[in-house]
Each structure stands twice: as structure tokens, then as C-alpha cells.
PDB file of N, CA and C in Angstrom:
ATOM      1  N   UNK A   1       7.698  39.216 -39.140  1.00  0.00           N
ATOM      2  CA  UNK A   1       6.778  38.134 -38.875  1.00  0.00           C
ATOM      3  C   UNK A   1       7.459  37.155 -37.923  1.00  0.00           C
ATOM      4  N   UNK A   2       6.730  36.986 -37.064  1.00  0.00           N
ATOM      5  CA  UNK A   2       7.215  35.949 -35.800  1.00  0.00           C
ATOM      6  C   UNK A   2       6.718  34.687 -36.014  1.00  0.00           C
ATOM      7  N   UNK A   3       7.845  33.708 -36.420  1.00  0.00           N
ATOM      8  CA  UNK A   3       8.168  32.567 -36.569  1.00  0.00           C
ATOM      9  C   UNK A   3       7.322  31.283 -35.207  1.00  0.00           C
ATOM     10  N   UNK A   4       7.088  30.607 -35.171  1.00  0.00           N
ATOM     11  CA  UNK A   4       6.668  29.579 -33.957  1.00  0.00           C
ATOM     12  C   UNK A   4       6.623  28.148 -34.424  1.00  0.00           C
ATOM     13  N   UNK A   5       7.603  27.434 -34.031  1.00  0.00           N
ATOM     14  CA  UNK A   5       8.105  25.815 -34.448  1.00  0.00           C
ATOM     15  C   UNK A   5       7.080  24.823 -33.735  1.00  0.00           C
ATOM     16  N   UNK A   6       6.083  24.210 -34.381  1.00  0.00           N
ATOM     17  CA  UNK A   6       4.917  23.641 -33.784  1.00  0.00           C
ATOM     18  C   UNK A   6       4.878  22.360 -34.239  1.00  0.00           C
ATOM     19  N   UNK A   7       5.796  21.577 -34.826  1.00  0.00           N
ATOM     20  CA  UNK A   7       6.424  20.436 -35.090  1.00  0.00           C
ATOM     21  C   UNK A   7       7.547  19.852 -35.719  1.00  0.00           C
ATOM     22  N   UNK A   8       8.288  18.771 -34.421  1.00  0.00           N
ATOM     23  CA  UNK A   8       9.682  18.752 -35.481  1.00  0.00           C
ATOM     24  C   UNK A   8      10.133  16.986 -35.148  1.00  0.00           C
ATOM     25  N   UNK A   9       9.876  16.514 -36.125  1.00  0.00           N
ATOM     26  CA  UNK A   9      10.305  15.304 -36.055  1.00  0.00           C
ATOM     27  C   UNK A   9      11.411  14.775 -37.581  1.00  0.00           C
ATOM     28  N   UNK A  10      12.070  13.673 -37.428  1.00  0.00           N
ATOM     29  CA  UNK A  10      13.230  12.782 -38.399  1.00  0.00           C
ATOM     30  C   UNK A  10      12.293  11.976 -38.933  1.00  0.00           C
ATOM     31  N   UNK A  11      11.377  11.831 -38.675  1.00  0.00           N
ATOM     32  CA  UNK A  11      10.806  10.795 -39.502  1.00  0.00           C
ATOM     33  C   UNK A  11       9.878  11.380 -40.909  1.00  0.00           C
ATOM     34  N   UNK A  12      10.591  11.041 -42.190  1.00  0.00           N
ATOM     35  CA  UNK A  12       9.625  11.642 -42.844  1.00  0.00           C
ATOM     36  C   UNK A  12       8.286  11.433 -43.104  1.00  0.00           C
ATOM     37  N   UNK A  13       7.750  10.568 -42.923  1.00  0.00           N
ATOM     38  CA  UNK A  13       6.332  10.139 -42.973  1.00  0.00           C
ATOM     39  C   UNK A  13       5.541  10.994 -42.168  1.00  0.00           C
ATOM     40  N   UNK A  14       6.119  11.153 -40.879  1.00  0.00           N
ATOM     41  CA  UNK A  14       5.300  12.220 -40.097  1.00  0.00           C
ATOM     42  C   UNK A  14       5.706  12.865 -40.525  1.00  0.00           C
ATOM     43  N   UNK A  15       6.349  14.294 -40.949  1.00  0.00           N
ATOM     44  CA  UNK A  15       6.978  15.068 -41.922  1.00  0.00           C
ATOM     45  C   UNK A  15       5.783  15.553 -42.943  1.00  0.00           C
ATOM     46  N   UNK A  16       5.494  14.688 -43.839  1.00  0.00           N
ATOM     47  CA  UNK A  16       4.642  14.498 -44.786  1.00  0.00           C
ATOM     48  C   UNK A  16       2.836  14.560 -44.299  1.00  0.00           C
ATOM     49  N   UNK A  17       2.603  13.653 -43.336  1.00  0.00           N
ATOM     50  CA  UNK A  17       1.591  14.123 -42.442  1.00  0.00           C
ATOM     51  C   UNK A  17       1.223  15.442 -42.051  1.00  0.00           C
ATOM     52  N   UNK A  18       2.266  15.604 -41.507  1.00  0.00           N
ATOM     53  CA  UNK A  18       2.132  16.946 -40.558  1.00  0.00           C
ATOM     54  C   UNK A  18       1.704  17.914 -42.030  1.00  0.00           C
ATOM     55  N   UNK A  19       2.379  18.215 -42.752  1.00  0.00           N
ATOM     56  CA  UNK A  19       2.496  18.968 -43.628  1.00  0.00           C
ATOM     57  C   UNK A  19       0.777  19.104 -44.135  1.00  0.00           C
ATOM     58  N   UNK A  20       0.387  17.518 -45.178  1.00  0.00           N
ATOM     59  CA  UNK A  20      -0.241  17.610 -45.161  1.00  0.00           C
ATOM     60  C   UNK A  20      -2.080  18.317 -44.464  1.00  0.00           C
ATOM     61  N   UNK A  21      -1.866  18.014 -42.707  1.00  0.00           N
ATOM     62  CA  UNK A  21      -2.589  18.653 -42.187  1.00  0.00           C
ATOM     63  C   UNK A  21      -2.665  20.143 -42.202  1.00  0.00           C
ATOM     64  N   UNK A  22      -1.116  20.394 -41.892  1.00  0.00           N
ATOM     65  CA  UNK A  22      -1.349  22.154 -42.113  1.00  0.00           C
ATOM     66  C   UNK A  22      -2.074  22.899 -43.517  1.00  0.00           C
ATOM     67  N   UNK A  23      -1.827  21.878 -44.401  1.00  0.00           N
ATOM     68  CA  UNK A  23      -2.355  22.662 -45.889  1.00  0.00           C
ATOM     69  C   UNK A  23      -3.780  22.447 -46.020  1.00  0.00           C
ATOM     70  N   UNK A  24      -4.229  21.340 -45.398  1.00  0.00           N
ATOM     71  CA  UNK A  24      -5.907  21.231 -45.478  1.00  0.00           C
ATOM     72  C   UNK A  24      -6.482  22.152 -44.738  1.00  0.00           C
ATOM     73  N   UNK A  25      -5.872  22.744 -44.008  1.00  0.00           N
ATOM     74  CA  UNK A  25      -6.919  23.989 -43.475  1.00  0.00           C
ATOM     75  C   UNK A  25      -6.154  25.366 -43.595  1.00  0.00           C
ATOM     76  N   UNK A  26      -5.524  25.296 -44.801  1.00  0.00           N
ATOM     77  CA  UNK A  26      -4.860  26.022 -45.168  1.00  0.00           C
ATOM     78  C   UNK A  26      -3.863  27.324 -44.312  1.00  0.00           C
ATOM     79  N   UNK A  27      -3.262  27.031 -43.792  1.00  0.00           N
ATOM     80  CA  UNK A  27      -2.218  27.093 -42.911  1.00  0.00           C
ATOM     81  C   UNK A  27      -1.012  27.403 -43.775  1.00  0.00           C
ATOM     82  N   UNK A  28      -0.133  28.532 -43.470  1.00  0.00           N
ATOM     83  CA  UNK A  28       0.987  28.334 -44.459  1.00  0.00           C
ATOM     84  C   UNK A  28       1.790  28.216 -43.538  1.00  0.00           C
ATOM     85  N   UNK A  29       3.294  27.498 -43.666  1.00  0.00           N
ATOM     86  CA  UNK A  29       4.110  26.860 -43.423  1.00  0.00           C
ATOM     87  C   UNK A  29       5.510  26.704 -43.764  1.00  0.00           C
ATOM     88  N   UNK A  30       6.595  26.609 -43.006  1.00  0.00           N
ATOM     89  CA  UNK A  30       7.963  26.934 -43.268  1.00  0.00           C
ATOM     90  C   UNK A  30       8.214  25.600 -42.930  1.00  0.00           C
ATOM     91  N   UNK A  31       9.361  24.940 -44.098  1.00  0.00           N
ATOM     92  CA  UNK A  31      10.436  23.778 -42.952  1.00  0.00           C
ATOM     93  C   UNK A  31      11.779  24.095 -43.024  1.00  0.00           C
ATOM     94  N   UNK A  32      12.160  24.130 -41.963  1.00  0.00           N
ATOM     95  CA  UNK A  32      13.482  24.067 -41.546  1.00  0.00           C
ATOM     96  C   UNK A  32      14.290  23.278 -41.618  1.00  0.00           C
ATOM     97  N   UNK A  33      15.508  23.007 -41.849  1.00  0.00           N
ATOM     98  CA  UNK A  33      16.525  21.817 -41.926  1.00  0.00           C
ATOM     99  C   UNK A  33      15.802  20.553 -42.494  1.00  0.00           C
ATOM    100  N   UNK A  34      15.139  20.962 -43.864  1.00  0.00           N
ATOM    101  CA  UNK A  34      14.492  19.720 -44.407  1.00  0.00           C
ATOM    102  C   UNK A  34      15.660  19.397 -45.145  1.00  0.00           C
ATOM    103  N   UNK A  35      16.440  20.146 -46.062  1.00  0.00           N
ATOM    104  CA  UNK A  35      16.980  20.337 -47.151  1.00  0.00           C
ATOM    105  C   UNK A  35      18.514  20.194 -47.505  1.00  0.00           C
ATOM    106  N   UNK A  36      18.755  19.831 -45.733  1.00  0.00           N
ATOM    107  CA  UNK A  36      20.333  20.028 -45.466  1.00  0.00           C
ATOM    108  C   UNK A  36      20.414  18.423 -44.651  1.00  0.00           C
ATOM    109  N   UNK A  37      19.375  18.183 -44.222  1.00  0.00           N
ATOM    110  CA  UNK A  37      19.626  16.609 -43.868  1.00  0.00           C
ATOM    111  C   UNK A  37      20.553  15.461 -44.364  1.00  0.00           C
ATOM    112  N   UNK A  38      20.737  15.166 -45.366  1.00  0.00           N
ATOM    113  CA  UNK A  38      21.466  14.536 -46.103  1.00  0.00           C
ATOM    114  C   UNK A  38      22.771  15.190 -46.648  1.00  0.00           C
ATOM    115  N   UNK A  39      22.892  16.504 -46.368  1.00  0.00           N
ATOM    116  CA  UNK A  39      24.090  17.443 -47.013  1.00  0.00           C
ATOM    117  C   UNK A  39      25.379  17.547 -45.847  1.00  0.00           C
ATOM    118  N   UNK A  40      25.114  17.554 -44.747  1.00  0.00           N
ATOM    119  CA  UNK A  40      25.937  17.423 -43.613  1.00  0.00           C
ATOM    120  C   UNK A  40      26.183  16.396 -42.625  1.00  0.00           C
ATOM    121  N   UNK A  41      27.409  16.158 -42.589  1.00  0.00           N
ATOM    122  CA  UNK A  41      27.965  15.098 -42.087  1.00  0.00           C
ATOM    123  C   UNK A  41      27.747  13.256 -43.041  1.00  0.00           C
ATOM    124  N   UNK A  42      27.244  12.560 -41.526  1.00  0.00           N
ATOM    125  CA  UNK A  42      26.823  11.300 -42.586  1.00  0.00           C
ATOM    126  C   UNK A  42      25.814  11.272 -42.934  1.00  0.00           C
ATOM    127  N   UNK A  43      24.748  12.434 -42.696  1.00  0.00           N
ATOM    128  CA  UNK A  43      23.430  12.610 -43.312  1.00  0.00           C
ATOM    129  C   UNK A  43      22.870  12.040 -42.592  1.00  0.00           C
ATOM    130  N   UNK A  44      21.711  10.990 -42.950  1.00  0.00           N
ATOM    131  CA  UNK A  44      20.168  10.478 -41.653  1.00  0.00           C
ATOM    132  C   UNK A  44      21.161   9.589 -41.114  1.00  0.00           C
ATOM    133  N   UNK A  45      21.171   9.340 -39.770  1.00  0.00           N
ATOM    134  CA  UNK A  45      21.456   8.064 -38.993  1.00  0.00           C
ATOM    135  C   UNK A  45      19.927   7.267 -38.676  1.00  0.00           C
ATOM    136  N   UNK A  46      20.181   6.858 -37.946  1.00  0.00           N
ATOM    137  CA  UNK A  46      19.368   5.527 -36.852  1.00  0.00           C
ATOM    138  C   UNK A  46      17.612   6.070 -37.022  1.00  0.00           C
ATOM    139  N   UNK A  47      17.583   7.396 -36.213  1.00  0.00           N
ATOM    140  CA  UNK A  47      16.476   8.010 -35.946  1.00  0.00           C
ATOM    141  C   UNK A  47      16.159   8.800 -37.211  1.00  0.00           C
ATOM    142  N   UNK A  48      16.439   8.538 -38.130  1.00  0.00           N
ATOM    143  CA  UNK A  48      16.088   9.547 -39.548  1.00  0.00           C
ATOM    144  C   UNK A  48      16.334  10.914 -39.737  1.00  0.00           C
ATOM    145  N   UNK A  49      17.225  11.423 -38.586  1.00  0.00           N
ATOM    146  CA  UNK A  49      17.793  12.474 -38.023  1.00  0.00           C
ATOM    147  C   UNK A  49      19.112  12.818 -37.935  1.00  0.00           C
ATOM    148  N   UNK A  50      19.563  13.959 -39.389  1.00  0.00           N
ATOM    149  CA  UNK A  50      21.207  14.244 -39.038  1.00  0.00           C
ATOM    150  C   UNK A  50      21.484  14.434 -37.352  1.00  0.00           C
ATOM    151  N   UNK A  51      22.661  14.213 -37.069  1.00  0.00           N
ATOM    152  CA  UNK A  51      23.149  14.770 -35.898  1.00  0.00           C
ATOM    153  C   UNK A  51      23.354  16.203 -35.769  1.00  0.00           C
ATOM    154  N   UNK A  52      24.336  16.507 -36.800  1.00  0.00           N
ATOM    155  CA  UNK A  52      24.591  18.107 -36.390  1.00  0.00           C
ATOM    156  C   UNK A  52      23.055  19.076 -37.074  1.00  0.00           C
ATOM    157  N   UNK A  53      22.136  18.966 -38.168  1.00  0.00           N
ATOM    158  CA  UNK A  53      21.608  19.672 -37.991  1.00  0.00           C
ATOM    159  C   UNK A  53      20.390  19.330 -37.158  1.00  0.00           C
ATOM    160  N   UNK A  54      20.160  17.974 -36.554  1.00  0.00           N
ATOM    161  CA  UNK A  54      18.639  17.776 -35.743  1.00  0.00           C
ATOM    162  C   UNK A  54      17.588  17.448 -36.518  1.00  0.00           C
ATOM    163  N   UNK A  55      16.243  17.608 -36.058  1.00  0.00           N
ATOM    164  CA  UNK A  55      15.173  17.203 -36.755  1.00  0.00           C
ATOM    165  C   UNK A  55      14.570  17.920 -37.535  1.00  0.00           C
ATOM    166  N   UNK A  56      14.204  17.639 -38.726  1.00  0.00           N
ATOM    167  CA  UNK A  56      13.725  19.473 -39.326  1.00  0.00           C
ATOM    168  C   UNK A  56      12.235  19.740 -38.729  1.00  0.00           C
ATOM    169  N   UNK A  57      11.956  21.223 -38.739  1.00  0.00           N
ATOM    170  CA  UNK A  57      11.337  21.937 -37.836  1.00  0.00           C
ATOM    171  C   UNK A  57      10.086  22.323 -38.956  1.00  0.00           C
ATOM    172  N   UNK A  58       8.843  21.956 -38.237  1.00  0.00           N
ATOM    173  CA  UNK A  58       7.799  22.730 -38.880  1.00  0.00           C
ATOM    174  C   UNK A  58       7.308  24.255 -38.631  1.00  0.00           C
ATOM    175  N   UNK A  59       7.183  25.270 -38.753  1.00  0.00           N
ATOM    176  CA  UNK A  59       7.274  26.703 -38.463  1.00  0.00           C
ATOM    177  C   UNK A  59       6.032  27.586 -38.924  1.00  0.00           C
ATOM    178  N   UNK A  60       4.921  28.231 -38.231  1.00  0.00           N
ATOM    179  CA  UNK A  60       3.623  28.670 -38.875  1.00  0.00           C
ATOM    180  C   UNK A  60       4.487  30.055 -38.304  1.00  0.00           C
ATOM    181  N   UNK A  61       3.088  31.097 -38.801  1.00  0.00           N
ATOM    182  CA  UNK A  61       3.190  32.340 -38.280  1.00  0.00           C
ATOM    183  C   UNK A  61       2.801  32.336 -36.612  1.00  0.00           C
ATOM    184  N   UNK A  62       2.971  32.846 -35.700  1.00  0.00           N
ATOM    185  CA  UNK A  62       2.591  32.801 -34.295  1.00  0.00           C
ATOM    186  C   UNK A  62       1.333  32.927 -34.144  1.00  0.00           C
ATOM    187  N   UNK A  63       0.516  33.571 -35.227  1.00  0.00           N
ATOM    188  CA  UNK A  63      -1.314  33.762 -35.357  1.00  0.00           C
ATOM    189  C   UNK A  63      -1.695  32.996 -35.453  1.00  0.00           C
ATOM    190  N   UNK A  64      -1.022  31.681 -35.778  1.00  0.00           N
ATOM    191  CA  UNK A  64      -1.762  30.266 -36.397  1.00  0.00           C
ATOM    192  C   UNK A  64      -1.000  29.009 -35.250  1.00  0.00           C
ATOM    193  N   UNK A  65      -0.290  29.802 -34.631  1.00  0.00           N
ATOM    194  CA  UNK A  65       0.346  28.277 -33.815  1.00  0.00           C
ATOM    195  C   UNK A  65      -0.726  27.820 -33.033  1.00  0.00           C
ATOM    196  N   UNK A  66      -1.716  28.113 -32.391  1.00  0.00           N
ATOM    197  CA  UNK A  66      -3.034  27.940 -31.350  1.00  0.00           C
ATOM    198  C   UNK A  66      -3.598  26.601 -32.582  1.00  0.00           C
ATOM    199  N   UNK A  67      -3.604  27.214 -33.874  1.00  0.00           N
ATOM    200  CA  UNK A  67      -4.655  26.186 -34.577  1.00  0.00           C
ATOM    201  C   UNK A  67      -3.624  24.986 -34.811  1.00  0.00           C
ATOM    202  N   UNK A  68      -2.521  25.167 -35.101  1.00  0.00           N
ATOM    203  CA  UNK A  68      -1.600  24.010 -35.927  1.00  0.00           C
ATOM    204  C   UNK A  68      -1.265  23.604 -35.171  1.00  0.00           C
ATOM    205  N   UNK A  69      -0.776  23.566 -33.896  1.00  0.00           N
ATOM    206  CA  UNK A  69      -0.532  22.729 -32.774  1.00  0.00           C
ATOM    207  C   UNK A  69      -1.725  21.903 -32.000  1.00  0.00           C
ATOM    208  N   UNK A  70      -3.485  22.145 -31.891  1.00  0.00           N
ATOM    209  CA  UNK A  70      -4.293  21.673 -31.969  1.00  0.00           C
ATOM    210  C   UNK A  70      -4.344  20.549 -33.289  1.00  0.00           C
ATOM    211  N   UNK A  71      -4.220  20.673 -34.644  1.00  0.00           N
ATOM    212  CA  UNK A  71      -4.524  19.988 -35.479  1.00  0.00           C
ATOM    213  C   UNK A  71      -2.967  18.829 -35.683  1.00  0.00           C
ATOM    214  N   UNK A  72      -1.971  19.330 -35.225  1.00  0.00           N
ATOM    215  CA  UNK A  72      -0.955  18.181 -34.908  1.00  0.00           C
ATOM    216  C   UNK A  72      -0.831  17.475 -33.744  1.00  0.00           C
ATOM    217  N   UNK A  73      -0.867  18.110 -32.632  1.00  0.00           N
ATOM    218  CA  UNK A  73      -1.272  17.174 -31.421  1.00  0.00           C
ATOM    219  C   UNK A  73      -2.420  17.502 -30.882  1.00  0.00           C
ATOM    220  N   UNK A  74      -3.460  16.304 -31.338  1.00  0.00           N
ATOM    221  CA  UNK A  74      -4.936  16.675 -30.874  1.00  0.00           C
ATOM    222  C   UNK A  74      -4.694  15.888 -29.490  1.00  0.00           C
ATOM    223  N   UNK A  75      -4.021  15.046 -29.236  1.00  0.00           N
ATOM    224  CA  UNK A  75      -4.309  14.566 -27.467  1.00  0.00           C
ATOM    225  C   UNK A  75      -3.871  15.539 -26.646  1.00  0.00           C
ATOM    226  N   UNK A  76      -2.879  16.315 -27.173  1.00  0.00           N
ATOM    227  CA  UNK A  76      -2.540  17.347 -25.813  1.00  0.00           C
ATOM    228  C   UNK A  76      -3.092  17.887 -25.268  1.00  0.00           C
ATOM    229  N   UNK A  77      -3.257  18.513 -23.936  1.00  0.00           N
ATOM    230  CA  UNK A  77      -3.769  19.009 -23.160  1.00  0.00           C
ATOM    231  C   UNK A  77      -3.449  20.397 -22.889  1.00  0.00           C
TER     232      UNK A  77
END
């Protein structure tokens, strides 16, 4: 199954958002480096974002990135 990262932000609130949207239209969903944020190094800095592991990553199946990237960034073009 082919993986496709269709949102990744430090902030958990969007985090929680995002999430939320994917499950209302029932969308299933992977996160990445949610879980290790706080486990490496000094954990969240400034931007709510470890340094060494980055922002954690939201991840659908590639069949669904067309819809979940529409329903997370609806202004894009």
C-alpha cells in the first residue's frame, strides 16, 4: 500500500483538525512522528516542532490523497 503525506504541521490544534476532517468522511489515516516528538532531543521548541524529528506527518492511502488534500486545503488551486 502506497503511503501519500497530505498534511504535516507542529501545531497540535491543526493536528487535531486535520485529523478530525479526515475521519468525518471517513478517510483512514496514519501519523507519523506524532509519538516521538517529545522523546528526542529537547522535544517541542518555538514552532511546536522537534528539530531532529520535524513536523509529524499526516499519511492516507494514495486512492484517497485527491479527496484529503481537497478537504485540508480547500483554497488550493
Amino acid at each position: 500500500m502506497e503511503l501519500v503525506t497530505v498534511f504535516a504541521s507542529g501545531n497540535a490544534a491543526e493536528i487535531t483538525v486535520a485529523k478530525l476532517a479526515l475521519e468525518s468522511e471517513g478517510i483512514p489515516f496514519i501519523t507519523k512522528g506524532e509519538g516521538v516528538q517529545d522523546l528526542v532531543g529537547l522535544g517541542r521548541l518555538f514552532g511546536g516542532t522537534n528539530l531532529l524529528t520535524g513536523p509529524v506527518q499526516i499519511q492516507v492511502r494514495s486512492e484517497d490523497a485527491e479527496l484529503a488534500l481537497e478537504l485540508l486545503n480547500p483554497n488550493a488551486e
